[in-house]
Protein backbone atom coordinates (compact mmCIF):
# COMPACT_ATOMS: atom_id res chain seq x y z
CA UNK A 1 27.40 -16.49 18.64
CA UNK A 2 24.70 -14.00 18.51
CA UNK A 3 21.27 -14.88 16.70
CA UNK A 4 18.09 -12.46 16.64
CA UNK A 5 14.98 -13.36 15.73
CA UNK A 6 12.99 -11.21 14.10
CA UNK A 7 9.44 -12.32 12.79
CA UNK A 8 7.84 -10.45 9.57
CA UNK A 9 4.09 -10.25 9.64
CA UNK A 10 2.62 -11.78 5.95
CA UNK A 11 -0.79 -10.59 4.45
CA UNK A 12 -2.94 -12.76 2.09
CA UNK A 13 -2.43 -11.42 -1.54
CA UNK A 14 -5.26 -8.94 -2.64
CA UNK A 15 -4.80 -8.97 -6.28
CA UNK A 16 -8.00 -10.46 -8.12
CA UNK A 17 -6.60 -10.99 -11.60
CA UNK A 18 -2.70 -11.41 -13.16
CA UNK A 19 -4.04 -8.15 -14.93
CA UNK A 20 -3.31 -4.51 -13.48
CA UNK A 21 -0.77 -1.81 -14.49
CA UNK A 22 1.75 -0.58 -12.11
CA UNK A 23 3.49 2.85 -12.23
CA UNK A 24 6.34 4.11 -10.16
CA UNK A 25 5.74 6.34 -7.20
CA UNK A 26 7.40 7.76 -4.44
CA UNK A 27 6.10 6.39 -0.73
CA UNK A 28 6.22 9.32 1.67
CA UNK A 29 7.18 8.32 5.62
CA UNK A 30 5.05 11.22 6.73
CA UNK A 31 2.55 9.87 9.73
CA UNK A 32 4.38 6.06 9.57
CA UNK A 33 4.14 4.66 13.52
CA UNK A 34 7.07 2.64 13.32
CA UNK A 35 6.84 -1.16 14.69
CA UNK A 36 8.37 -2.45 18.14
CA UNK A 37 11.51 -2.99 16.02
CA UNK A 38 11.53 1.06 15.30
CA UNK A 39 11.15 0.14 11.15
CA UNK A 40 8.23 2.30 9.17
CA UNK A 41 6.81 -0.41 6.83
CA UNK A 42 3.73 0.85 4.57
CA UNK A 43 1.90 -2.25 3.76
CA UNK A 44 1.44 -3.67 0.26
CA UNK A 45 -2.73 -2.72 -0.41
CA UNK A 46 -2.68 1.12 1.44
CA UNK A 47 -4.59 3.57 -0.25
CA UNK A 48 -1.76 6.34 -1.70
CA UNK A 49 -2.72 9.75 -2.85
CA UNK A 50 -0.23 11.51 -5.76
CA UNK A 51 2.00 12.66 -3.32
CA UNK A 52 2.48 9.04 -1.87
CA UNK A 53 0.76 9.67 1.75
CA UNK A 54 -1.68 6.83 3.26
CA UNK A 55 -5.46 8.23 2.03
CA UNK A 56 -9.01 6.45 2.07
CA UNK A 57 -10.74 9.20 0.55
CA UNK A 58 -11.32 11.34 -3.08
CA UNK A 59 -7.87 12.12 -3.01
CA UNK A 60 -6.33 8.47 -4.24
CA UNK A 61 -4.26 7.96 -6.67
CA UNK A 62 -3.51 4.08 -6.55
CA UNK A 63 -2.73 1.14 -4.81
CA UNK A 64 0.32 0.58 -3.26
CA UNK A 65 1.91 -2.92 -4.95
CA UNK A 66 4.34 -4.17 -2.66
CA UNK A 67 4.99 -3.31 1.57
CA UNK A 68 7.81 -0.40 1.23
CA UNK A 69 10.35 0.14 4.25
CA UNK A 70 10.54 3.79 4.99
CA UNK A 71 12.40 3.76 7.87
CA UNK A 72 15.24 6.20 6.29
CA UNK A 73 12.96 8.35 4.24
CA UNK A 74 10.63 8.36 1.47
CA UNK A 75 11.27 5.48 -0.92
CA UNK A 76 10.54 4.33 -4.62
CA UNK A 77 7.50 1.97 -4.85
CA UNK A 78 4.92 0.41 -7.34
CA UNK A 79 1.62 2.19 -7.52
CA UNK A 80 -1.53 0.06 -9.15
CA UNK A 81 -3.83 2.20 -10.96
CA UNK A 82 -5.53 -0.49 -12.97
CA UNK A 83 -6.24 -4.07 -12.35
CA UNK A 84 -8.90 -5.73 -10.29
CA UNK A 85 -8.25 -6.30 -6.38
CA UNK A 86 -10.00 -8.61 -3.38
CA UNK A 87 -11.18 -5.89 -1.06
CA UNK A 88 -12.04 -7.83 1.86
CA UNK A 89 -7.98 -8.82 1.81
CA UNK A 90 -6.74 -4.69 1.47
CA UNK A 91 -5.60 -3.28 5.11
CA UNK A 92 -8.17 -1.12 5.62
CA UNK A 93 -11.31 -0.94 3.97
CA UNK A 94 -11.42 1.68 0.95
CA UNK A 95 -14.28 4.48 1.20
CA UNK A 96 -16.59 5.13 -1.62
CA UNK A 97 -14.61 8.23 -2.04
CA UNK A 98 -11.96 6.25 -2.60
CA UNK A 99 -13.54 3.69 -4.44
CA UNK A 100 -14.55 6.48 -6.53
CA UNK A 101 -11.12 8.04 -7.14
CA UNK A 102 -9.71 4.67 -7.91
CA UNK A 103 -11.81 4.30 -11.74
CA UNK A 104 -9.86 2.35 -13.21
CA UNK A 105 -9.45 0.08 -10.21
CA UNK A 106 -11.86 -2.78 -9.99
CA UNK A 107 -13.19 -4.27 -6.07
CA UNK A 108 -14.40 -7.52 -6.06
């Protein structure tokens, strides 16, 4: 019998409020390091711009929702452009470029 472990790494949930709106998007796998398993995961709370690249500047377009596997390509995800969100619990601190960008996006 073969068995492989394989250990997925959780994140505490950033959202602030049960209200936001979520749109679809497209999450590019351009500049993704894959893990030690070779697997591109974008995690849920990165900073997207419109064309679904990782940003943290004026360029953002949302927050992404959910982690998205792009391993085999850019894949369909859930973009937050309104709600209210923990900052302190997002993977990387958003600018005030960002910050700015994001208007309808609420940091607590």
């Amino acid at each position: 019998m073969y068995v492989k472990t394989i250990n997925f790494d959780n994140q505490p949930e950033f959202l602030a409020s049960e209200k936001y709106v979520n749109f679809t998007t497209t999450v590019s796998n351009e500049g993704i390091t894959p893990d030690e398993l070779g697997r591109k995961i974008v995690p849920a709370g990165s900073i997207l711009d419109v064309n679904g690249n990782i940003v943290n500047d004026g360029t953002a377009a949302g927050i992404l929702f959910t982690s998205i596997d792009v391993t085999y390509g850019p894949q369909p995800g859930a973009l937050m452009f309104e709600g209210y969100v923990l900052e302190q619990r997002l993977p990387v601190a958003p600018s005030e470029e960002a910050k700015t960008a994001l208007k309808e996006i609420k940091f607590r």
